[in-house]
PDB file of N, CA and C in Angstrom:
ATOM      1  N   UNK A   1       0.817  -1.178   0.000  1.00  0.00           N
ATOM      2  CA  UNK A   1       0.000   0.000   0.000  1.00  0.00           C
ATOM      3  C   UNK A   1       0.870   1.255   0.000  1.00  0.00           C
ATOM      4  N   UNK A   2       1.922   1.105   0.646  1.00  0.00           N
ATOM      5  CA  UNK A   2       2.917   2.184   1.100  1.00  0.00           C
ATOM      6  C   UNK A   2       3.040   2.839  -0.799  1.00  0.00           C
ATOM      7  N   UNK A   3       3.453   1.859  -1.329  1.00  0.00           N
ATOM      8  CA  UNK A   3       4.012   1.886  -2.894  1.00  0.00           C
ATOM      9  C   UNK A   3       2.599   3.069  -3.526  1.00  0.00           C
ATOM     10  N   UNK A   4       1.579   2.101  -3.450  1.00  0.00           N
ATOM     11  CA  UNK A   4       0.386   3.425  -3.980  1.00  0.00           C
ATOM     12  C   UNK A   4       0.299   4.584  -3.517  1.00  0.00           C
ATOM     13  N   UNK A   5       0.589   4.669  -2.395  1.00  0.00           N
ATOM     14  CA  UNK A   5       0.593   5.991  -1.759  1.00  0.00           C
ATOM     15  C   UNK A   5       1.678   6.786  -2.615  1.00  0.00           C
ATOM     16  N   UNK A   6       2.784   6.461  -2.010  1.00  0.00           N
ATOM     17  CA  UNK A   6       3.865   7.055  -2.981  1.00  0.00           C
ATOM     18  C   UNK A   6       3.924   7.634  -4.481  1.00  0.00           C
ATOM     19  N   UNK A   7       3.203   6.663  -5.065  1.00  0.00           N
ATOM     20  CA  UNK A   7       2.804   7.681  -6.259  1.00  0.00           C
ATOM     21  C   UNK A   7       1.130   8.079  -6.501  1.00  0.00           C
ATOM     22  N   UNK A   8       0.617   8.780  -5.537  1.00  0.00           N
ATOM     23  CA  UNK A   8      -0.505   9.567  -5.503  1.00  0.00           C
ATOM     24  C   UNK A   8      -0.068  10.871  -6.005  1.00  0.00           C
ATOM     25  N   UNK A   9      -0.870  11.113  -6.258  1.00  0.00           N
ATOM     26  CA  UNK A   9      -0.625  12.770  -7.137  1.00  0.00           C
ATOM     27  C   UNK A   9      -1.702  13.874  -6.241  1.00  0.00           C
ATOM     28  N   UNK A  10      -2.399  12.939  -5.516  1.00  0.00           N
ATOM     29  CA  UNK A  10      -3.533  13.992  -5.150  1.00  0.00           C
ATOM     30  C   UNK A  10      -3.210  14.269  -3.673  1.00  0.00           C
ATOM     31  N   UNK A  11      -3.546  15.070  -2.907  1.00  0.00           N
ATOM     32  CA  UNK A  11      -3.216  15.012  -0.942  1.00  0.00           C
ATOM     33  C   UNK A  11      -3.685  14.517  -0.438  1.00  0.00           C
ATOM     34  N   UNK A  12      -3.245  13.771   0.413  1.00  0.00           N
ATOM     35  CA  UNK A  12      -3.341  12.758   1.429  1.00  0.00           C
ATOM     36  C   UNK A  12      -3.385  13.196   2.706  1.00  0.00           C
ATOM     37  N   UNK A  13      -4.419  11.974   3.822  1.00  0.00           N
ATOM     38  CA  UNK A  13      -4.247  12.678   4.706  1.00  0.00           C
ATOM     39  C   UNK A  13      -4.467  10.988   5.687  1.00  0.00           C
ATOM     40  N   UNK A  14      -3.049  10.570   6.610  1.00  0.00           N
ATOM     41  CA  UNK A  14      -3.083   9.027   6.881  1.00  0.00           C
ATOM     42  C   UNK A  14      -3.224   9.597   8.643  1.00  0.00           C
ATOM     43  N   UNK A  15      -3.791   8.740   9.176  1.00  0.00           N
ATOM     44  CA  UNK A  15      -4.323   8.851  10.103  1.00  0.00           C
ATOM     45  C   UNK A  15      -4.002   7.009  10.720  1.00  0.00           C
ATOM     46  N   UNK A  16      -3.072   6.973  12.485  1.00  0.00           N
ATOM     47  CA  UNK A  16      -3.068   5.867  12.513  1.00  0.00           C
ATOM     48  C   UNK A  16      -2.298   5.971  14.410  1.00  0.00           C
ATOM     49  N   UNK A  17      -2.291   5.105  14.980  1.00  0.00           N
ATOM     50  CA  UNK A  17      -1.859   5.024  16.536  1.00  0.00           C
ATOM     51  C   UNK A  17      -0.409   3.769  16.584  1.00  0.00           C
ATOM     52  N   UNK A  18       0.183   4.381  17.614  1.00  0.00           N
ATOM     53  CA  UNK A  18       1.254   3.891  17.422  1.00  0.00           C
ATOM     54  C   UNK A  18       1.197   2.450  17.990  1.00  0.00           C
ATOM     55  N   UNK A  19       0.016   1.607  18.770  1.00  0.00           N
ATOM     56  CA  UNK A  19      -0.121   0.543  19.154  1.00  0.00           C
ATOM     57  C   UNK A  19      -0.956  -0.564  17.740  1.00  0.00           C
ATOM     58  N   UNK A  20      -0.699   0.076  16.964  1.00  0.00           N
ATOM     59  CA  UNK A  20      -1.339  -0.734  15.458  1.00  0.00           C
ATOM     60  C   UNK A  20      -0.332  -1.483  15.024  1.00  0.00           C
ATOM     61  N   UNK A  21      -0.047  -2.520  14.488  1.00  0.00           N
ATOM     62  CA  UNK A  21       1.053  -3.287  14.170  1.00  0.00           C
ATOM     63  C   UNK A  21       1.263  -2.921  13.083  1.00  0.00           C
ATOM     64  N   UNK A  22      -0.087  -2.267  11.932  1.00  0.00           N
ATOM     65  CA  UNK A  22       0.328  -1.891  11.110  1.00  0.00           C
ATOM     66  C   UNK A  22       0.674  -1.069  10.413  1.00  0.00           C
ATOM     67  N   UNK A  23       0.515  -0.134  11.551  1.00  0.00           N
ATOM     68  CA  UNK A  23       0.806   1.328  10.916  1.00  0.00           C
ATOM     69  C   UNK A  23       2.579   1.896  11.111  1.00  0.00           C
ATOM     70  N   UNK A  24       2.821   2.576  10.338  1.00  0.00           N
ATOM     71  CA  UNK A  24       4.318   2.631  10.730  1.00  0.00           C
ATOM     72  C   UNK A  24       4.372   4.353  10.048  1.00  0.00           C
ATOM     73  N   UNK A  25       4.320   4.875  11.577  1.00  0.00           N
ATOM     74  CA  UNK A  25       4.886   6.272  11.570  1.00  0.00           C
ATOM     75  C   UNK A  25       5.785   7.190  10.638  1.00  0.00           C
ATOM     76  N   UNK A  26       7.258   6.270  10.632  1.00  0.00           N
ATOM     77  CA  UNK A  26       7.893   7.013   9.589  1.00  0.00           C
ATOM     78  C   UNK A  26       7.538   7.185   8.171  1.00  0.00           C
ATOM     79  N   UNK A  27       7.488   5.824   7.561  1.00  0.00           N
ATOM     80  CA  UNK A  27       6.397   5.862   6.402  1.00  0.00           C
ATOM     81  C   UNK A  27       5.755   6.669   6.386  1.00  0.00           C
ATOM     82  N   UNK A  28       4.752   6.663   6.953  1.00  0.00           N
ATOM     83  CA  UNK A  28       4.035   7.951   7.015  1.00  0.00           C
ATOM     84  C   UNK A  28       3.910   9.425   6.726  1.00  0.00           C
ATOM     85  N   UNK A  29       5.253   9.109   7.687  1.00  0.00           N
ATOM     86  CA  UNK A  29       5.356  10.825   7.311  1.00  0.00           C
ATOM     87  C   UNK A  29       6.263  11.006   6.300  1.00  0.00           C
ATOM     88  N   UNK A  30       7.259  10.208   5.359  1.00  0.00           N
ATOM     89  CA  UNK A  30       7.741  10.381   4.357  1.00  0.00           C
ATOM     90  C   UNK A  30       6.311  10.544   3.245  1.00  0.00           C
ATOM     91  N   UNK A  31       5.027   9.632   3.847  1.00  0.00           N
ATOM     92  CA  UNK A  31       4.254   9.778   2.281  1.00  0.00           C
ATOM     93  C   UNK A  31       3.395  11.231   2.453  1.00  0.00           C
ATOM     94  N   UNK A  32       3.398  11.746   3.061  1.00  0.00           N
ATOM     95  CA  UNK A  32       2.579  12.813   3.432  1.00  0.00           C
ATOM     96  C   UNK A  32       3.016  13.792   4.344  1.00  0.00           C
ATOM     97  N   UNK A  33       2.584  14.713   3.843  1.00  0.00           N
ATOM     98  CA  UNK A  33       2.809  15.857   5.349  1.00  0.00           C
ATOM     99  C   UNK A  33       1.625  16.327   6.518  1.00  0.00           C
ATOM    100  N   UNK A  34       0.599  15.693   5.936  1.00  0.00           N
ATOM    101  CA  UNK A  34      -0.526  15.722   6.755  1.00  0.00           C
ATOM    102  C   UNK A  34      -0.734  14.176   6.894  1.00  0.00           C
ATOM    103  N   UNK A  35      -0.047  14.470   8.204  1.00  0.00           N
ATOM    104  CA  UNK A  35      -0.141  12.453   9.666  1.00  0.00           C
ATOM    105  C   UNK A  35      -0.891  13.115  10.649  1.00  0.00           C
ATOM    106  N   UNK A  36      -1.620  12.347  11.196  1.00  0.00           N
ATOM    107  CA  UNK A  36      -2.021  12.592  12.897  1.00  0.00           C
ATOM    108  C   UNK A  36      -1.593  10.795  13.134  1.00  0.00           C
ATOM    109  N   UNK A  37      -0.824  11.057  14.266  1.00  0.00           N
ATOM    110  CA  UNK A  37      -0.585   9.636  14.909  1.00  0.00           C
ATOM    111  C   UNK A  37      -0.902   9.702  15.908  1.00  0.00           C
ATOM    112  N   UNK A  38      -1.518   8.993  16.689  1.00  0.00           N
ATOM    113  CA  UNK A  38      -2.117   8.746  18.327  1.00  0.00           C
ATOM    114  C   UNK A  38      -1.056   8.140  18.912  1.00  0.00           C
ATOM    115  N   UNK A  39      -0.142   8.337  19.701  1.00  0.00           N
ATOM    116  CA  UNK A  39       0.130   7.505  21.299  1.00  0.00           C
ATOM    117  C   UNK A  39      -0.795   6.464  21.395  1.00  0.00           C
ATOM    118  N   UNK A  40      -0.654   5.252  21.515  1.00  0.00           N
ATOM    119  CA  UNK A  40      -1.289   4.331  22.219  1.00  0.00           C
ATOM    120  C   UNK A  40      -2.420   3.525  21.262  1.00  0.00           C
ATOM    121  N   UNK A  41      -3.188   4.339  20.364  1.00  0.00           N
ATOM    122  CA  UNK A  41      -4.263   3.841  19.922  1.00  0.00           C
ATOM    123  C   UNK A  41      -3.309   2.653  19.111  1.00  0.00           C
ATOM    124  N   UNK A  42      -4.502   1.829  18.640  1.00  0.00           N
ATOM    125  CA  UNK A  42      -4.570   0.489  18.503  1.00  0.00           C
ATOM    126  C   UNK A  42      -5.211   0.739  16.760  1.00  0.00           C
ATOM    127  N   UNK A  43      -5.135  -0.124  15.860  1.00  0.00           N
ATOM    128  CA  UNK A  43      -5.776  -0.177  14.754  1.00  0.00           C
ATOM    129  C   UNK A  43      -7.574   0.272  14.517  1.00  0.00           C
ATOM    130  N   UNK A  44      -8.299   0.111  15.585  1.00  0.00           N
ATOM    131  CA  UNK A  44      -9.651   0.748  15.601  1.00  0.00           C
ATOM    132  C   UNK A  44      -9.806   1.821  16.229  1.00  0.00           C
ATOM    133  N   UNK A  45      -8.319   2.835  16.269  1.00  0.00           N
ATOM    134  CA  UNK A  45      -8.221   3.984  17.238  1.00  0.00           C
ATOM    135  C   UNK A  45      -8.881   4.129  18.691  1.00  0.00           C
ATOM    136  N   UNK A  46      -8.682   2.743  19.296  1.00  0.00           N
ATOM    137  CA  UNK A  46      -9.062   2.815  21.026  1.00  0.00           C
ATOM    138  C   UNK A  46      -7.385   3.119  21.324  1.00  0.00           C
ATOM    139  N   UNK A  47      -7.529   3.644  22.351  1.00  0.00           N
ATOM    140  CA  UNK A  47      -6.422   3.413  23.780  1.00  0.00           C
ATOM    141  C   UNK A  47      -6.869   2.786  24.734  1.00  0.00           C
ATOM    142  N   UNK A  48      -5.705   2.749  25.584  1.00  0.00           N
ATOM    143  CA  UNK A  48      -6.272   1.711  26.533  1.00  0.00           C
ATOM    144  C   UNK A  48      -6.754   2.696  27.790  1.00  0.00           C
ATOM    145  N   UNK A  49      -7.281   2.414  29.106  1.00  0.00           N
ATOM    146  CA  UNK A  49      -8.343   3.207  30.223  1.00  0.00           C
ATOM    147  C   UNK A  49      -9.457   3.135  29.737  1.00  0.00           C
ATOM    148  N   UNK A  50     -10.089   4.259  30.367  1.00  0.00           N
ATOM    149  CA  UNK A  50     -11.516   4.818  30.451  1.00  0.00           C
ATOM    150  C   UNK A  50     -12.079   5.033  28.499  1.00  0.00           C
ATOM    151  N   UNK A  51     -13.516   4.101  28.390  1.00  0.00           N
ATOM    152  CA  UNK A  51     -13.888   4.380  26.770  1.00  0.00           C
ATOM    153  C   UNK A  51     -13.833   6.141  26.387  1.00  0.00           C
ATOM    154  N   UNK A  52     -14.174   7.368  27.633  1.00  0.00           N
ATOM    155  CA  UNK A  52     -14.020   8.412  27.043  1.00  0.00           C
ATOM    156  C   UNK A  52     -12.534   9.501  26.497  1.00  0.00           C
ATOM    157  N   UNK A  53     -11.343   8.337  26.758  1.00  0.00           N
ATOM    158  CA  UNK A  53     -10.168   8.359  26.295  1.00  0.00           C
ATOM    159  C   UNK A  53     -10.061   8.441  24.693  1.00  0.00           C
ATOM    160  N   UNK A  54     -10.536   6.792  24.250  1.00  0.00           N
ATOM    161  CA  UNK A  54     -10.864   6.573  22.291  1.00  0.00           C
ATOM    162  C   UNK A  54     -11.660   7.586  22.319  1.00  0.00           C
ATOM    163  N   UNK A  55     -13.164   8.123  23.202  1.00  0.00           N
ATOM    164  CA  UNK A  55     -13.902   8.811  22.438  1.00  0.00           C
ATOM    165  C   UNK A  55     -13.150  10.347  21.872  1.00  0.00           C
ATOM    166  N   UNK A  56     -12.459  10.654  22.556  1.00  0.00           N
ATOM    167  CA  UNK A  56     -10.919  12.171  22.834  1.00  0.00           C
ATOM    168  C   UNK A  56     -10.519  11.565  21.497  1.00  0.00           C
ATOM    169  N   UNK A  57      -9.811  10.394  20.942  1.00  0.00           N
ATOM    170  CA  UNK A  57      -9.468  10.266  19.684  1.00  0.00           C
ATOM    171  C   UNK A  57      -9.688  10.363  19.050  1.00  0.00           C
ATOM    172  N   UNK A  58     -10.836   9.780  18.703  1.00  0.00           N
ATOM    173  CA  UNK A  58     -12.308   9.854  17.901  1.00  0.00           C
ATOM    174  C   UNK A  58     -12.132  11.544  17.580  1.00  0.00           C
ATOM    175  N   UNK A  59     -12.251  12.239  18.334  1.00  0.00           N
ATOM    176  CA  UNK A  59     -12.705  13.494  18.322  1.00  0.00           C
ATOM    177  C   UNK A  59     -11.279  14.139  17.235  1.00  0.00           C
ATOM    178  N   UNK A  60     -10.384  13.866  17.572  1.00  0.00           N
ATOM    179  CA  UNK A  60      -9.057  14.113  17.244  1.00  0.00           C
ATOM    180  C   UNK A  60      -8.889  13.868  15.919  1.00  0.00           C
ATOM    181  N   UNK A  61      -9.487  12.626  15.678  1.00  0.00           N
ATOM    182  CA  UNK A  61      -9.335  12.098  13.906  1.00  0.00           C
ATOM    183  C   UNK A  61     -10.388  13.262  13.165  1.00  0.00           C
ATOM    184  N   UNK A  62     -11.204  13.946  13.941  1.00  0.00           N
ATOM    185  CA  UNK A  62     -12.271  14.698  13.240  1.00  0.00           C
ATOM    186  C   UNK A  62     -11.727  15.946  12.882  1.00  0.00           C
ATOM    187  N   UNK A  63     -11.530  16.575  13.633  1.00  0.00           N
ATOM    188  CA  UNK A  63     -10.305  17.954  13.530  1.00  0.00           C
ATOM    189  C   UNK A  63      -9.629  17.464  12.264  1.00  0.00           C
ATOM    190  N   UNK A  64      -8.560  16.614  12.932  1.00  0.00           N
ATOM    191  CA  UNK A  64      -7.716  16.605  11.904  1.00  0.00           C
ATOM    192  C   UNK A  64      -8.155  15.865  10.046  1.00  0.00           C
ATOM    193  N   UNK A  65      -9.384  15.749  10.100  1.00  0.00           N
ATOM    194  CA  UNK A  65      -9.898  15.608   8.754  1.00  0.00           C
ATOM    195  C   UNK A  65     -10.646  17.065   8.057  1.00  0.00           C
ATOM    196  N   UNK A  66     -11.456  17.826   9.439  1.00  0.00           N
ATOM    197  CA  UNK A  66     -11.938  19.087   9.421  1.00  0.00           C
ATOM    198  C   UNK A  66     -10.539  19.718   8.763  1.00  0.00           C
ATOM    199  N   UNK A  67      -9.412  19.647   9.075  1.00  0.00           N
ATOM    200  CA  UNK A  67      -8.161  20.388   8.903  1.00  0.00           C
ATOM    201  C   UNK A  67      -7.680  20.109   7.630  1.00  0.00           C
ATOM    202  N   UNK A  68      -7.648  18.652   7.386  1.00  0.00           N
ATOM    203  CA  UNK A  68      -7.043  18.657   6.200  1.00  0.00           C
ATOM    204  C   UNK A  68      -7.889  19.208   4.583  1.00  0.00           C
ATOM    205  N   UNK A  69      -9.243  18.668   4.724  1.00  0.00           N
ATOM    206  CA  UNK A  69     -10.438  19.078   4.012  1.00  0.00           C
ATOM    207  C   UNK A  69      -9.881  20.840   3.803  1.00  0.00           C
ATOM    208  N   UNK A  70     -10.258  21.608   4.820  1.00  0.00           N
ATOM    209  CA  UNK A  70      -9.834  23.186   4.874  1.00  0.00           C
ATOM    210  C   UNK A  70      -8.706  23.496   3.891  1.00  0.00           C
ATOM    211  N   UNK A  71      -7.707  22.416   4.280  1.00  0.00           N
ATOM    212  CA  UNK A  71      -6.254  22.968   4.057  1.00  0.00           C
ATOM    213  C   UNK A  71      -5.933  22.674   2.514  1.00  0.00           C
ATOM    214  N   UNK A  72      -6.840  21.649   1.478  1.00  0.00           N
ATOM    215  CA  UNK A  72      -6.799  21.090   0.126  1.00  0.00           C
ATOM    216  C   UNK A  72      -8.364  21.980  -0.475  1.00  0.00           C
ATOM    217  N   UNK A  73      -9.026  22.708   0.467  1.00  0.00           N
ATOM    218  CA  UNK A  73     -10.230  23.356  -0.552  1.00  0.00           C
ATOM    219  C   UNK A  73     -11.029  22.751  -0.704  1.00  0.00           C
ATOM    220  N   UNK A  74     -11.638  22.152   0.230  1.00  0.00           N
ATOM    221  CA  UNK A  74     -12.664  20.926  -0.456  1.00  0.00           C
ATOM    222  C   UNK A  74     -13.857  21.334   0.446  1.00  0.00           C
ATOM    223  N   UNK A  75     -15.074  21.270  -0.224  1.00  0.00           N
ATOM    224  CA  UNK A  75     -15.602  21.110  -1.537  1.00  0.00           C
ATOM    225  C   UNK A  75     -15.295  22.548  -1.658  1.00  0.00           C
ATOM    226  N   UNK A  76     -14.784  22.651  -3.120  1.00  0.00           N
ATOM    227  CA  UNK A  76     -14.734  24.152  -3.752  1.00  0.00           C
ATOM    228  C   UNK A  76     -15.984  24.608  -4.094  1.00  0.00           C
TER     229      UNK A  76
END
């Protein structure tokens, strides 16, 4: 997947927690300049404690889609 990314032409915006096995940070941020990475979250963006912890993530992935949307013009 890394490979498709790499040659995207359009902006990207990868979103992923560092307790995911499959997500890998640096990658990341070589394919894009717009990452949000979570501390802790897990592949379905939980952390671990209290459920209103993921729900704080949850919230976090929203911004940062609110942000990226803003930041590429969309919908023009």
């Amino acid at each position: 997947m890394a490979d498709a990314l790499g040659r995207a032409t359009a902006p990207f915006l990868l979103v992923g927690g560092t307790a995911d096995k499959l997500w890998d940070g640096d990658i990341a941020r070589r394919l894009s300049p717009q990452v949000l990475e979570v501390e802790g979250a897990d592949h379905g963006m939980y952390v671990p404690g209290p459920l209103t912890e993921s729900i704080a993530v949850l919230s976090q992935v929203v911004v940062a889609v609110e942000e990226f949307l803003d930041a590429i013009g969309w919908p023009s």
